[in-house]
Structure formats: C-alpha cells, structure tokens
Protein backbone atom coordinates (compact mmCIF):
# COMPACT_ATOMS: atom_id res chain seq x y z
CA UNK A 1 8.05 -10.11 -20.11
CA UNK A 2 6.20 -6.73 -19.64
CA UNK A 3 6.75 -3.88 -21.83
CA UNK A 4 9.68 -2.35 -20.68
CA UNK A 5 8.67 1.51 -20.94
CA UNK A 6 5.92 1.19 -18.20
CA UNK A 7 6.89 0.96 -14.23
CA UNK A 8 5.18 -2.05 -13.60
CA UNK A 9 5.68 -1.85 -9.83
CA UNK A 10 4.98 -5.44 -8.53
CA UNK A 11 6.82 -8.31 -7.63
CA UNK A 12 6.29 -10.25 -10.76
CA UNK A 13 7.69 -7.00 -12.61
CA UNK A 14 10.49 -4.76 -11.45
CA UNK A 15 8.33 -4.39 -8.42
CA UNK A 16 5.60 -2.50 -6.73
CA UNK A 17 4.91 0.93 -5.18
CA UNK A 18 2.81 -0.13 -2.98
CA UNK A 19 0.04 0.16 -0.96
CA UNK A 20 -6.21 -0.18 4.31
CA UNK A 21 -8.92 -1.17 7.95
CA UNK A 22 -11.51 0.93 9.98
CA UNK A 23 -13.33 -1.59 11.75
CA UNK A 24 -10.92 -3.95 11.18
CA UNK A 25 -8.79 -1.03 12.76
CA UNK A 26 -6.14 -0.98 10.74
CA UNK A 27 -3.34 1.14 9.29
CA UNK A 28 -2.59 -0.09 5.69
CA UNK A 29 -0.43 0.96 3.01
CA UNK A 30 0.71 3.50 4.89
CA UNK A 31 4.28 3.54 6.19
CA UNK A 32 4.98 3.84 10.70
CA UNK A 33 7.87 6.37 11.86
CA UNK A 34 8.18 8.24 15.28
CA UNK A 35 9.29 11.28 15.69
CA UNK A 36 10.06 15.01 17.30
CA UNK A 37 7.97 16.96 15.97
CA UNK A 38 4.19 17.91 16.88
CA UNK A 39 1.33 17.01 14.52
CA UNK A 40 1.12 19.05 11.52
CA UNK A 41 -1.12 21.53 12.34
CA UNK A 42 -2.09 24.98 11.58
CA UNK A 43 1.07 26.25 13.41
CA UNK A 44 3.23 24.87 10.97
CA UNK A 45 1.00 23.92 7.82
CA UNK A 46 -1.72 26.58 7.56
CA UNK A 47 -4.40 23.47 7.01
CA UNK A 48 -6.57 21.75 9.20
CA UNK A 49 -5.37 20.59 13.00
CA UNK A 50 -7.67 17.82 13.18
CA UNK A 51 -7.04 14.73 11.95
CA UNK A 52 -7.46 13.48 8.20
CA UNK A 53 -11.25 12.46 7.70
CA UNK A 54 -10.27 10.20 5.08
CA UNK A 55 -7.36 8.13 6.95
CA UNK A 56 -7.70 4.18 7.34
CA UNK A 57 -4.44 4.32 9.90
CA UNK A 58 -6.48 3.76 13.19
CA UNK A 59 -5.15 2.64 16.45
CA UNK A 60 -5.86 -1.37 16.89
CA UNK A 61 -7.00 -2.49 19.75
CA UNK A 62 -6.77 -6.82 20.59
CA UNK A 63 -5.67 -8.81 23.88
CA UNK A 64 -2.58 -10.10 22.90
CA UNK A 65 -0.13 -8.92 25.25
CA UNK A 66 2.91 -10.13 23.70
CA UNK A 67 4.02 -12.46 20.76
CA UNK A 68 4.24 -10.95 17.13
CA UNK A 69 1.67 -8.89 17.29
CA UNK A 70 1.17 -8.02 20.82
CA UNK A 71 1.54 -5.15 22.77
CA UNK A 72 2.59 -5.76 26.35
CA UNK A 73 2.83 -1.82 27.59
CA UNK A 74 0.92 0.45 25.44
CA UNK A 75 0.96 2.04 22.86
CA UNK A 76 3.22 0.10 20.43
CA UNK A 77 4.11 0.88 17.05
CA UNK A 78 4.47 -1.72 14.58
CA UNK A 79 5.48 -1.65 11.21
CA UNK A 80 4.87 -5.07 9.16
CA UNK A 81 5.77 -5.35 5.24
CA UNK A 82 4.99 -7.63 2.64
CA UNK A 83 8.26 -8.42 1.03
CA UNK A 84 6.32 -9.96 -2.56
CA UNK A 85 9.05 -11.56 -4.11
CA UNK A 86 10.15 -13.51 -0.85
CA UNK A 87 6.49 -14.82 -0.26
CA UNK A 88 7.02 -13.12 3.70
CA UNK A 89 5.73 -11.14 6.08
CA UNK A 90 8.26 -8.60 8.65
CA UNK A 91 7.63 -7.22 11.17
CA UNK A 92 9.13 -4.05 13.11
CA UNK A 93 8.57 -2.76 16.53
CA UNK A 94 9.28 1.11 15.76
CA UNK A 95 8.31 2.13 19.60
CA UNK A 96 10.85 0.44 21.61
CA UNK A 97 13.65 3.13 22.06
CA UNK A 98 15.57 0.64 19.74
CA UNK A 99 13.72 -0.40 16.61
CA UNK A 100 13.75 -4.19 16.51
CA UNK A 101 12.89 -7.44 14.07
CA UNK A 102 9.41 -8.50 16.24
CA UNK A 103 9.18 -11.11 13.73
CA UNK A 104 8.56 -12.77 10.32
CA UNK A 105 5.85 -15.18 8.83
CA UNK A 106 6.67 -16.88 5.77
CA UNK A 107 4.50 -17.23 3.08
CA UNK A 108 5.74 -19.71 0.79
CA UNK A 109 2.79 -22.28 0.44
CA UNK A 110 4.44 -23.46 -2.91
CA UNK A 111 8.23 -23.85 -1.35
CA UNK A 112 11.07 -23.35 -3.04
CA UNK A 113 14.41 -24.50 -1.85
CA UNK A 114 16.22 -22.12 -3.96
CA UNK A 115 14.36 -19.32 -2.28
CA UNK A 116 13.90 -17.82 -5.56
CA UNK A 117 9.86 -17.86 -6.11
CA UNK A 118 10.68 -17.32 -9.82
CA UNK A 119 9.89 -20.07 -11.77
CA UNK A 120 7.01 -22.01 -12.68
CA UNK A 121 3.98 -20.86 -10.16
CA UNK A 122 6.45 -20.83 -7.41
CA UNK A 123 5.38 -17.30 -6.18
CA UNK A 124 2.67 -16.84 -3.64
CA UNK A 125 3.15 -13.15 -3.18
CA UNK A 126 1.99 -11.37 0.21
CA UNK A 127 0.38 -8.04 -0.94
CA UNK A 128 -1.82 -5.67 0.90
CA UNK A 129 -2.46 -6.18 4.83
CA UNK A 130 -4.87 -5.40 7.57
CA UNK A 131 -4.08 -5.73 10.69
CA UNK A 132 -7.55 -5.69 12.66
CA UNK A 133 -8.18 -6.10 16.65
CA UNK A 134 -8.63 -9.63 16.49
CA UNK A 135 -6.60 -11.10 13.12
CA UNK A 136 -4.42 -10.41 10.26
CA UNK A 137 -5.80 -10.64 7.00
CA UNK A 138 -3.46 -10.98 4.25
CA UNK A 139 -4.26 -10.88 0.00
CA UNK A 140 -2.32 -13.21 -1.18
CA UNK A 141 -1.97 -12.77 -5.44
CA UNK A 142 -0.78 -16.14 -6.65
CA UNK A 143 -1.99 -19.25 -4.28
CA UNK A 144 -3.17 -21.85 -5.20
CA UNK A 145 -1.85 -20.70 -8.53
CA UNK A 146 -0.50 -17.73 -11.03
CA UNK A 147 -4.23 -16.80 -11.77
CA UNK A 148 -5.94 -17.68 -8.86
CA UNK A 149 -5.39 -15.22 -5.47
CA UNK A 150 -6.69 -16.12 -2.02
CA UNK A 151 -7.32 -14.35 1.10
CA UNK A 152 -5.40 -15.56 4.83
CA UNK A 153 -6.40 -14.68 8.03
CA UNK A 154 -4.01 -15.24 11.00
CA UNK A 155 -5.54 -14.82 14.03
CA UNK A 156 -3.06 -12.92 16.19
CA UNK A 157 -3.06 -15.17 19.02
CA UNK A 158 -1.42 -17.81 16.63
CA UNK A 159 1.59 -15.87 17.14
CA UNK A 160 1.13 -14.82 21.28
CA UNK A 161 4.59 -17.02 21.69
CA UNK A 162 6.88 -15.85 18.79
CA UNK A 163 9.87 -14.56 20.21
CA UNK A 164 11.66 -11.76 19.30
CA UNK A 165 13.23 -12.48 15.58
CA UNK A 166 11.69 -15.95 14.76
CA UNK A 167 10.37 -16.98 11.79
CA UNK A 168 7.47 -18.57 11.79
CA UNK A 169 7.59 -21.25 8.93
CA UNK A 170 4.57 -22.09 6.87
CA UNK A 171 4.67 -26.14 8.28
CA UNK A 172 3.46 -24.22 11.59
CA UNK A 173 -0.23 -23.01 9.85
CA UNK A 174 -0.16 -25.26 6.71
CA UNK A 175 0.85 -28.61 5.50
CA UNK A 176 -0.23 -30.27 1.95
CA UNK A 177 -2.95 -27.50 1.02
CA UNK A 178 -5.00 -27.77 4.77
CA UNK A 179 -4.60 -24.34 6.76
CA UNK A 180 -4.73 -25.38 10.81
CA UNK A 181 -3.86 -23.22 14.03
CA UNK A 182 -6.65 -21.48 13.82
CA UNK A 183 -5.12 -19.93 10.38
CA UNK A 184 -7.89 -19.98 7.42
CA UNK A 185 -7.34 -19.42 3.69
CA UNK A 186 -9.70 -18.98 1.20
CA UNK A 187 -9.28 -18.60 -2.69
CA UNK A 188 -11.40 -16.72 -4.68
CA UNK A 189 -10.26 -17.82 -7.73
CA UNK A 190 -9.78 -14.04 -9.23
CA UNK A 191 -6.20 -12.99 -10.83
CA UNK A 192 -4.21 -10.30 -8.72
CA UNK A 193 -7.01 -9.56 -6.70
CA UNK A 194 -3.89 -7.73 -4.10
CA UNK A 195 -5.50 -4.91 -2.77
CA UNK A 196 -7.14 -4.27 0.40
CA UNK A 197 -9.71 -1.84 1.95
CA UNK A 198 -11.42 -1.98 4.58
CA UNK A 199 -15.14 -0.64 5.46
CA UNK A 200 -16.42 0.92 8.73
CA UNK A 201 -19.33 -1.90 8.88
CA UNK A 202 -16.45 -4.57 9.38
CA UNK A 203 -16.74 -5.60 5.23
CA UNK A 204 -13.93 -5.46 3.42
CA UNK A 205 -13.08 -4.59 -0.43
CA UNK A 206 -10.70 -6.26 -2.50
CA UNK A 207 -9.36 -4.70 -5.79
CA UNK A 208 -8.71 -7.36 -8.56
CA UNK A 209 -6.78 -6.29 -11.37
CA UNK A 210 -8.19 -9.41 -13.21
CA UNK A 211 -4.94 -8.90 -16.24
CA UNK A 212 -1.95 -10.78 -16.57
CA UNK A 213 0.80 -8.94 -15.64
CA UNK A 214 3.03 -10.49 -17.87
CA UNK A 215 1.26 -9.54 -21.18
CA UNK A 216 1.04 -6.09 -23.03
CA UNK A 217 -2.58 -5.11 -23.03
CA UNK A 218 -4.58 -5.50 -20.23
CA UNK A 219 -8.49 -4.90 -21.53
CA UNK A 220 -10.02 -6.89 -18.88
CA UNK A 221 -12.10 -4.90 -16.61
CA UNK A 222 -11.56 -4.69 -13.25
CA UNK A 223 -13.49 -6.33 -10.31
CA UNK A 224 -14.43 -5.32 -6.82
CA UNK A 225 -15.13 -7.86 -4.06
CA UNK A 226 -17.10 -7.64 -1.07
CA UNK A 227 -15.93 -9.45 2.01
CA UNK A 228 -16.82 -10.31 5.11
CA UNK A 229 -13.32 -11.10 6.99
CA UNK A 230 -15.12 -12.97 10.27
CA UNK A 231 -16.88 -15.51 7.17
CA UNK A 232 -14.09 -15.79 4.24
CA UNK A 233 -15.98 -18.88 2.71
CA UNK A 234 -18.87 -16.96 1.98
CA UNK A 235 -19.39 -16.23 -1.51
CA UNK A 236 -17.85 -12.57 -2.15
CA UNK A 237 -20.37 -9.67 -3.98
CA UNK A 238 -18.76 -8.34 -6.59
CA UNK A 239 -18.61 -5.36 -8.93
CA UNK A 240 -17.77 -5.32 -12.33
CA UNK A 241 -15.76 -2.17 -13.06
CA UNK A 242 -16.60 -2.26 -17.55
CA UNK A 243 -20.08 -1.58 -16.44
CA UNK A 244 -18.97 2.11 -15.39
CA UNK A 245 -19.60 4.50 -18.39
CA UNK A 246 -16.05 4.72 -18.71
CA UNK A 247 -15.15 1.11 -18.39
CA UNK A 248 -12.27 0.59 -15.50
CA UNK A 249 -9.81 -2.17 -16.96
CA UNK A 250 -7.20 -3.11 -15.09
CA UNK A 251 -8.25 -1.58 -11.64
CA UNK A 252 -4.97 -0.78 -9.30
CA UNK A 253 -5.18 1.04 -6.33
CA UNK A 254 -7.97 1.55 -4.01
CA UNK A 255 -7.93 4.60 -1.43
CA UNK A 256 -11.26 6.18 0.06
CA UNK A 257 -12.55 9.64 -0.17
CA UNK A 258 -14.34 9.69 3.55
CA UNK A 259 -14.03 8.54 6.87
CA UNK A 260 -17.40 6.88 6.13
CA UNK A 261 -15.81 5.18 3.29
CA UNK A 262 -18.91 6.19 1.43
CA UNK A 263 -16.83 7.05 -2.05
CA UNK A 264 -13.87 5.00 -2.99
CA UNK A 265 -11.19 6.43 -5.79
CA UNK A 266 -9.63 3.35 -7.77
CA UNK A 267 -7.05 3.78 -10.49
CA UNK A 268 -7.25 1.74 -13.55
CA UNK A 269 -4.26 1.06 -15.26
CA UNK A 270 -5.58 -1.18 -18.64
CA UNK A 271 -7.54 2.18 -19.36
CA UNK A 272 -5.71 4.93 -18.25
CA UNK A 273 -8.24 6.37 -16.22
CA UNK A 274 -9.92 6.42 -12.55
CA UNK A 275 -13.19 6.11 -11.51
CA UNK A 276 -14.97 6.79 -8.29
CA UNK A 277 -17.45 4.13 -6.95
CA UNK A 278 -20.35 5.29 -4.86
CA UNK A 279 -20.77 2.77 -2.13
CA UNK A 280 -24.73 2.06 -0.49
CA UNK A 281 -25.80 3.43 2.57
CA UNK A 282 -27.19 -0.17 3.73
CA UNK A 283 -23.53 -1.33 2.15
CA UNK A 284 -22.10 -2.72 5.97
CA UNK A 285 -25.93 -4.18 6.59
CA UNK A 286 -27.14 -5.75 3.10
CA UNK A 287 -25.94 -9.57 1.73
CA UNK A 288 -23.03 -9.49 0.01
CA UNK A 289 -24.28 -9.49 -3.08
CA UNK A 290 -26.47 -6.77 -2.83
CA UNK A 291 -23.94 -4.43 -1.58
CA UNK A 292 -22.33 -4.62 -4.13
CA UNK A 293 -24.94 -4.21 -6.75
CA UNK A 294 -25.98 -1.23 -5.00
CA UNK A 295 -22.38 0.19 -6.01
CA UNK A 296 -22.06 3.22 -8.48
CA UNK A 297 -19.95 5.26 -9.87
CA UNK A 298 -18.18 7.89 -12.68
CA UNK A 299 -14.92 7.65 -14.34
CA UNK A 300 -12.46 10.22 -15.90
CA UNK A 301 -10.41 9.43 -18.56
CA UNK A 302 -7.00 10.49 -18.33
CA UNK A 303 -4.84 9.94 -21.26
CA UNK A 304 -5.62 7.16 -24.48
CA UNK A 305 -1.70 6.74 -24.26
CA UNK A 306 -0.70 3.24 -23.12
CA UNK A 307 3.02 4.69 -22.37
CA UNK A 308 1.33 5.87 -19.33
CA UNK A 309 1.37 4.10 -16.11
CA UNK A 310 -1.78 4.87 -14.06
CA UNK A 311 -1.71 2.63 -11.02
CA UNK A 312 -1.96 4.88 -7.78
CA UNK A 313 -4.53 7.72 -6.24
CA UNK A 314 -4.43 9.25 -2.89
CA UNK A 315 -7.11 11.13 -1.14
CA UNK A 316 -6.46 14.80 -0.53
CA UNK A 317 -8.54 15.04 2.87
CA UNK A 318 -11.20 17.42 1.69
CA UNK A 319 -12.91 14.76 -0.95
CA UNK A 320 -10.73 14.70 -3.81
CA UNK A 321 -7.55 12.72 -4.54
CA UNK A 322 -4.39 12.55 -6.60
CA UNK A 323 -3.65 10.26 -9.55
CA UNK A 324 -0.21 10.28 -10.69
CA UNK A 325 0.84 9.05 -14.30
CA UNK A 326 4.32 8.10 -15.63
CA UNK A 327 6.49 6.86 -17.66
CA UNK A 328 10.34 6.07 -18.73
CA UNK A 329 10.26 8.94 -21.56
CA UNK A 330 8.43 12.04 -20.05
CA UNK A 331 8.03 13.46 -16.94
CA UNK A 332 5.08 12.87 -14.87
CA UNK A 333 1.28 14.06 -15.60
CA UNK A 334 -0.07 15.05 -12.55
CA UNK A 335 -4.07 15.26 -11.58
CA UNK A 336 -5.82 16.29 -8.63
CA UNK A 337 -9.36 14.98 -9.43
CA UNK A 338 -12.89 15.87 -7.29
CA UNK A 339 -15.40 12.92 -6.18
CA UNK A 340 -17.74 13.73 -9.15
CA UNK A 341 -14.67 12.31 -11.71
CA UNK A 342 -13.95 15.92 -12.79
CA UNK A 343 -10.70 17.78 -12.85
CA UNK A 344 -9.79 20.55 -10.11
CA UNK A 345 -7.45 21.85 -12.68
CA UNK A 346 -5.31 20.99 -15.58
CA UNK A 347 -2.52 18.60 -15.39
CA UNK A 348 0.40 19.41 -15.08
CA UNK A 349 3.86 17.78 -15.57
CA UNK A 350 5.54 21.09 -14.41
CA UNK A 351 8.87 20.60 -12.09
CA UNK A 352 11.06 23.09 -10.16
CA UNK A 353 14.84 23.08 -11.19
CA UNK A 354 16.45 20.00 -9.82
CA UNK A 355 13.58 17.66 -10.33
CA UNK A 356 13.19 18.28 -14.34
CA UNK A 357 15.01 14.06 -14.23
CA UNK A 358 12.15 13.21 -12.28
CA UNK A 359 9.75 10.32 -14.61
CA UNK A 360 8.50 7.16 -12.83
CA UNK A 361 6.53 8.08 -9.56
CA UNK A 362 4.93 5.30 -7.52
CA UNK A 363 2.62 5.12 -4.93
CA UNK A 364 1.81 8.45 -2.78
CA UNK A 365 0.86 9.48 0.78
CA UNK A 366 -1.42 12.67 1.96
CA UNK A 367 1.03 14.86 3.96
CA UNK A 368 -0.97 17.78 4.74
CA UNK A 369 -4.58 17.88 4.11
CA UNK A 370 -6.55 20.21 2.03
CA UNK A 371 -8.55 22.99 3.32
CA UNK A 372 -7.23 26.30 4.17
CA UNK A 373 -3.75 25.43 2.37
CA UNK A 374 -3.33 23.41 -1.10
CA UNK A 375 -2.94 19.83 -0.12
CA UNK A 376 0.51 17.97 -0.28
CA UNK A 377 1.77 14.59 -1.06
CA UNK A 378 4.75 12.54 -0.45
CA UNK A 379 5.05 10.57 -3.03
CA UNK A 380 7.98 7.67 -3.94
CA UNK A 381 9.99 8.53 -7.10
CA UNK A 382 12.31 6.11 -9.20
CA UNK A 383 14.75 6.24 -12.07
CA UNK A 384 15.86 8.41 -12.88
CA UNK A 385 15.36 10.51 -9.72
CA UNK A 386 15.50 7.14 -6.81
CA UNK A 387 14.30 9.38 -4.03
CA UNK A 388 11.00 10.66 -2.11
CA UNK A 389 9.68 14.21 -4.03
CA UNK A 390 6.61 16.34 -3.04
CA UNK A 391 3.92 17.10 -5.06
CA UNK A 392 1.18 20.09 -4.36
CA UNK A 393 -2.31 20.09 -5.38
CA UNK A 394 -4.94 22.45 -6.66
CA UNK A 395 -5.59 24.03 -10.25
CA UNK A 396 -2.47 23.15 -11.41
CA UNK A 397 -1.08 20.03 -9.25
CA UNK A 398 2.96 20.00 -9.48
CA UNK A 399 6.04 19.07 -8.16
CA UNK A 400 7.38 21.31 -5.87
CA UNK A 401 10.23 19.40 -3.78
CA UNK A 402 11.93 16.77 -2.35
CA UNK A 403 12.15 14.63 0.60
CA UNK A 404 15.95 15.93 2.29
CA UNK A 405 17.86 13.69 4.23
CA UNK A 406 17.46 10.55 3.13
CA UNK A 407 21.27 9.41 3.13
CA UNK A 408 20.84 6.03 4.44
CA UNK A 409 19.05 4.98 1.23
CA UNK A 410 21.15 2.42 -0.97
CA UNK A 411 22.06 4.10 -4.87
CA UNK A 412 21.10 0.34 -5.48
CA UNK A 413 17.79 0.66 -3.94
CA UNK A 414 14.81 2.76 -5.24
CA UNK A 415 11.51 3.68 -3.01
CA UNK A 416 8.44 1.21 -4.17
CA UNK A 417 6.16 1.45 -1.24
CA UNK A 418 5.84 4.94 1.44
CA UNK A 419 3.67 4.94 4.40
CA UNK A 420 2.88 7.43 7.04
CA UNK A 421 2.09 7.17 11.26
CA UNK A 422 -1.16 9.05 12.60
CA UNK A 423 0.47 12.38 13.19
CA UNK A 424 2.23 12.40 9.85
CA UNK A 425 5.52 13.10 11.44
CA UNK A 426 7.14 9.45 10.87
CA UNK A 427 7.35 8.16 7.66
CA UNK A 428 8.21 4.20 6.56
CA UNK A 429 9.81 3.91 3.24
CA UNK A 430 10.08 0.60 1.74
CA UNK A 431 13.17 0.34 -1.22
CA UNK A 432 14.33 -2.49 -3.29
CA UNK A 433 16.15 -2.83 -6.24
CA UNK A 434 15.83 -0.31 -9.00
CA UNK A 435 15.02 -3.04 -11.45
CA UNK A 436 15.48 -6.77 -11.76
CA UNK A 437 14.55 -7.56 -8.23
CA UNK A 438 14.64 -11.23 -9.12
CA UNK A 439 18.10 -11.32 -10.04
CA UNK A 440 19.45 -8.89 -7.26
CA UNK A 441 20.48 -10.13 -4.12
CA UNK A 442 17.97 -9.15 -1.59
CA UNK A 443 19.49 -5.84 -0.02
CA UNK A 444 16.56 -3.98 0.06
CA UNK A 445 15.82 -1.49 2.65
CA UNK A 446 12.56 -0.74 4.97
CA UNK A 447 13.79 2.76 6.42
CA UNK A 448 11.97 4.98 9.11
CA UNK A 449 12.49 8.05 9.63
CA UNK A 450 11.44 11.50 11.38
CA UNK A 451 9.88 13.91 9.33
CA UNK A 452 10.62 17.45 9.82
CA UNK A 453 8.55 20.14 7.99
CA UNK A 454 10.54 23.16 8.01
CA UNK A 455 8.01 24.93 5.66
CA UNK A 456 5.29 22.71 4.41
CA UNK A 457 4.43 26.10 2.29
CA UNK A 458 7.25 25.75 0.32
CA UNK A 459 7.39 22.02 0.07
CA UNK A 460 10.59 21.63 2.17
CA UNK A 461 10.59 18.89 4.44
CA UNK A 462 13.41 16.75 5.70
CA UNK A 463 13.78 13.14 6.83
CA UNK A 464 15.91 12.76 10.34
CA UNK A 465 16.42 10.15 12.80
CA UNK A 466 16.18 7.55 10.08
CA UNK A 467 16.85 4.02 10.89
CA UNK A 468 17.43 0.87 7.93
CA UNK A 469 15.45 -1.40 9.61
CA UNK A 470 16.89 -4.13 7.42
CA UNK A 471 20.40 -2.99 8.74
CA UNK A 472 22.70 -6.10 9.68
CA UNK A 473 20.22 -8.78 8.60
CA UNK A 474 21.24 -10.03 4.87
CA UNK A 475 22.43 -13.11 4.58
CA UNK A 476 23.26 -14.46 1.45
CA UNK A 477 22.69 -18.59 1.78
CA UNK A 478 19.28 -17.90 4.07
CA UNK A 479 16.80 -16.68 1.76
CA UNK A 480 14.44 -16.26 4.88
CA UNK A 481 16.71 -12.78 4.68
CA UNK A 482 16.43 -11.48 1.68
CA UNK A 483 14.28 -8.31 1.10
CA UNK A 484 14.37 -7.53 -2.53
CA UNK A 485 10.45 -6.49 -2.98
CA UNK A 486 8.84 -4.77 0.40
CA UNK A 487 6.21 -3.32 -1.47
CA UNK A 488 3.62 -2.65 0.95
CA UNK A 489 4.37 -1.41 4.40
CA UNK A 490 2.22 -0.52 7.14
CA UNK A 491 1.70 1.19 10.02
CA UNK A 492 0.20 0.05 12.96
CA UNK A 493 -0.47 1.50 16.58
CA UNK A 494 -2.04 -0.31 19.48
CA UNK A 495 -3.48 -0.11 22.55
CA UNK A 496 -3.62 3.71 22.47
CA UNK A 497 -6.52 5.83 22.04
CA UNK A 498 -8.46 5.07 18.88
C-alpha cells in the first residue's frame, strides 16, 4: 500500500483530485455548471472582463446532432467524468432545464464480474479526457496492463444512437483485445501516463508519471509525450523530465501558462518540485520527435520533505500559476510561482479562523484572473476540512475562504476533482469517498452548482442552484452504478460560439 501520510489522490489510492483541448476544442479538467449570474468581470471582481488567456475550456464544435455526444439545438452543455475505479465514462447534459444522465461508456477491457476492478490487473482506469470536434480521446492508465497505459479515441458518431441513459458496454467497441466501430486504442507502453493536454496545432501532450503508485519512493523521472490524436500509432516524441536542471520525478499535473500553449507548468510529485517546459515555436509543425527535443525548461524546488504531496498547479491568467502542497500533519504550503520557475512571494501556509483544520488540498481551478486584482482559486479540500476553500495569490498566496452552500454534499463524500464552465459562474464538483474508495459502496457525488460571488475581494462566494447529478441512480447489485472515484470531470459546450 502507499504511505499513508500523503493524499495520494487516484483511483489505485484513496483517489484522485483530478484534472485539457484547443484544437481538439476541448474543455478538460475543468468542472460544467450554469448559472445566474453574469461573467466575472470588472463589475464584480476588479480583474480583467475578457476571458482567461490561458483557458483550454473552448466551445466544441462536430455534426453530431444527437446521440451521446450530440447537440441537437445549440448550445449544449455537457459534463462527462471519468469515474477511475469503475473503469467508466458519464455523461451529463447540464443545459436541458432538467439536468439528465446523456449516457455512460464503460471501460472495463479487463471485465470483472464482481465489478470491483481491484484485484490482480483488473483496473483499466479512465483518466483525463478531451472531447474534440470530431472524437473523444480518452488516457487510459492501466490497459493492457498495471504498467502499461494506452490512449482511446471514440469517434463521436459511434455513439449518434445512444439513447438517453444507456450504457454502452465495451462488447460494442471491443472484443478479445481488437478495438472496431471505428473506436482505436493504442498503448504506449508508459506507466500512468493519465494526463492530458492539448496543443493549438492539433498535437497533444501526455503527462506520464512513469512511478508505481503503490511503492514509497518514486525517483523515476517523469516523461512527456507528443501526440498526434488523428495518427495514435505513430511513434510518440518524448521528453525526459531528469534532464531539467532540477530533475522532475514523478511528473503530475499538466496546466498551460498561455493561450498559445507556448509554456506548460507540470508538478512533480517524486521531487517535490515544478518545472516549466518551454515548448518550440515549430512545436504543432515539426515530427514528433523533434518537437519534443526542441522542449525546454526550469524547475523550482519546493520542499526536500517527502511528507509533502505536490501533485497539482493551476495557471493564474497573467503567466504564473499555483502549486499547492499538503499533507495529513500540517496545513498546506501554498506557492504562486512566475514562468521563469521563481517565486512571486513566500509561501505561505497562513489560514483565516475557521479554516486553521484545513490540510489535504487537491486539485484547483482559476476563479478570477490576475491583473488588476490578486488572482483567486477554487480549490477542492479534504480531511479534515471535506469542502471547497479559496485560496488568493500574490506575495504571500493564502487561504482566505470557503466555498458556502454546498449542503447537498455527502459527510461521506470528500471533493477529488473541481471544474469550472467558460464564464466561471457554474462549477462541477466531483466527490467520492473520503478514503477507501474500494471498499465503499459507490455513493459518490458529481454536483453542479451556481456560483455566486458576493465579494470576490473578500473571498466570499457561494454555491446555489446545486444539483447531485448522481441523485437517484445507486444501485447496489449493478456495478454499472456505482460512482466511488469521479476524479476528473469536464466541461464541455457545443455548438455555440467558439
């Protein structure tokens, strides 16, 4: 087992707080709500009124007018989640006045009667997603086996005739190892390689963490593949993350800096540091492999303590981003970091009164930009504070809230995954067990909600309007039910304006 004083947040752990596509179009990692209020602008936030430079959630376009992942009167809102430990994908129409179960793909290329994925290399795992115009591409962390991942892509007119609530089993796209309906996997043989990002030029990265999870050091460095999603059996560039000055091991998280997705922030949890990789300017144009040789970059190293859980950053809109440490015996360290790998400020583990119980924070969101105000983050907290806090950036990055209203959330379940819609006034939440997710029995929750920001400048904002998505569906003896890790959640809009 892993040690038991870090938050190892993935499905083969506790779980994960999760965790995007530009010209796959995509919104990734980031969590789909709808709601009453106007975009945060400088009437109510003092920052910027334009858009976020650095967000991946862009409105898909694609000619499927209905199925799974159609869109018969635009715009729709979708919100699909990878629930890891049930090898499955959901899928959530958030748009319809009613929010409604579009669908759900299961994963589970190894089956397991049981439904349990826990034994032997039973678990596939569904991680990261982008949802593009055309297709679906999926990371997949343990097919064909525990230290071998693969990448899926589902074209979405697979699933033009799923009706409303189906499941669509894995005998309709595979049987004995051979993909078919136009669905292609391909493995590249890396372990964990779960996370997803997508490039402007079409290419797509994929973070490997290259450790096993289930061990207590994790020295391996890192890796960085280059993709191209339209020709998966091509052989991937790749970019070893120990040849940075400071060495990346165990690379987590990816999130970029730019709309350009020119600089790319990744955390590295083996070394307890981040590093920023420089990406080419011929990097959408040049073979795979020399893209990503022409990759650079700097690191920062952020504490030598392995008690410290470094696994997630988050741009801050202005060319910096957040990394967030933790752990079971301290409260949180706290960085806001610039794109050259050098502190804005100290770090701070400072908290207002209320939120001094506050230690294991998971993965965050960019709620208001930086620029004329400090930037803010929502940000998914756990034991021993299960809720949603806020955190402010700037010389001395802190605490300075929580996320009010959030009454539909289960004392049983804890927030793992967070993502947020275009305007940044709907907010997904995806919440599983607090620990043990293997053993519990599959109540999680995927929860939207409203955001209302009823003074960004003093960190108070409330959730309303929320919705369990999950609500009603649990069913003990049909483990096609069960939700006990939705660790990534995202957000996707079509057929509106891009």
């Amino acid at each position: 087992m892993l040690r038991p004083d870090r938050d190892r947040t993935r499905a083969t752990r506790p779980q994960r707080a999760a965790l995007g596509l530009a010209a796959l179009a995509v919104v990734a990692a980031a969590g789909c709500l709808e709601g009453f209020l106007e975009p945060l602008d400088t009437a109510t936030t003092g920052g910027s009124s334009t858009a976020d430079p650095t967000d991946t959630q862009a409105t898909t376009g694609g000619a499927e007018a209905s199925g799974l992942l159609g869109c018969a009167s635009p715009p729709c809102t979708l919100v699909l989640v990878s629930q890891t430990l049930d090898d499955r994908i959901d899928v959530f129409d958030v748009g319809a006045a009613t929010p409604y179960l579009r669908g759900r793909i299961a994963v589970d290329l190894k089956p397991d009667a049981s439904g349990k994925q826990t034994s032997g290399n039973l678990l596939d795992e569904p991680y990261d997603l982008l949802l593009g115009d055309t297709d679906l591409l999926v990371a997949i962390g343990h097919y064909p086996d525990t230290d071998q991942g693969s990448l899926l892509r589902f074209p979405r007119a697979a699933f033009a005739d799923v009706q409303p609530g189906e499941l669509v089993t894995t005998g309709r796209y595979f049987n004995a190892g051979v993909f078919s309906n136009g669905v292609e996997g391909e493995a590249h043989g890396r372990r964990e390689g779960i996370f997803l990002l997508a490039h402007p030029g079409g290419r797509v990265l994929v973070g490997v963490f290259a450790n096993n999870l289930q061990t207590t050091q994790w020295t391996t460095p890192g890796e960085l593949l280059v993709v191209d999603p339209a020709n998966l059996a091509a052989n991937p560039g790749s970019v070893d993350l120990g040849a940075l000055a400071k060495p990346c091991l165990g690379g987590w998280h990816l999130e970029a800096l730019d709309a350009a997705v020119t600089k790319v922030a990744v955390a590295c949890d083996g070394s307890e540091s981040v590093a920023v990789l420089d990406l080419p300017d011929d990097f959408a144009d040049a073979p795979l492999a020399d893209a990503a040789a022409g990759v650079t970059g700097c690191g920062l190293n952020l504490s030598g303590d392995p008690m410290w859980s470094t696994q997630f950053v988050a741009a801050d809109g202005a060319g910096g981003f957040l990394a967030v440490q933790s752990q079971i015996g301290a409260p949180p360290q706290l960085w806001h970091i610039n794109a050259a790998c050098a502190p804005v400020g100290l770090p701070s583990n400072m908290a207002p009164d209320g939120l001094e119980d506050v230690r294991l924070l998971r993965q965050p969101v960019l709620l208001r930009p930086g620029g004329a105000a400090a930037p803010l983050w929502l940000v998914a907290a756990g034991p021993t504070h299960d809720g949603v806090v806020v955190v402010r950036g700037g010389k001395a990055p802190a605490l300075c809230g929580v996320l009010g209203g959030l009454d539909l959330l289960d004392p049983s379940n804890s927030p793992w995954a967070l993502a947020l819609d275009g305007t940044r006034t709907h907010l997904a939440i995806g919440a599983g067990p607090t620990s043990n997710p293997a053993t519990a029995d599959g109540r999680g929750q995927v929860l939207w909600a409203t955001l209302e920001a009823t003074d960004l400048d003093a960190c108070q904002v409330r959730a309303s309007a929320a919705v369990d998505l999950n609500a009603g569906m649990f069913t003990a003896s049909d483990p096609s039910t069960w939700s006990r890790a939705p660790n990534v959640v995202v957000v996707a809009e079509i057929g509106g304006d891009a």
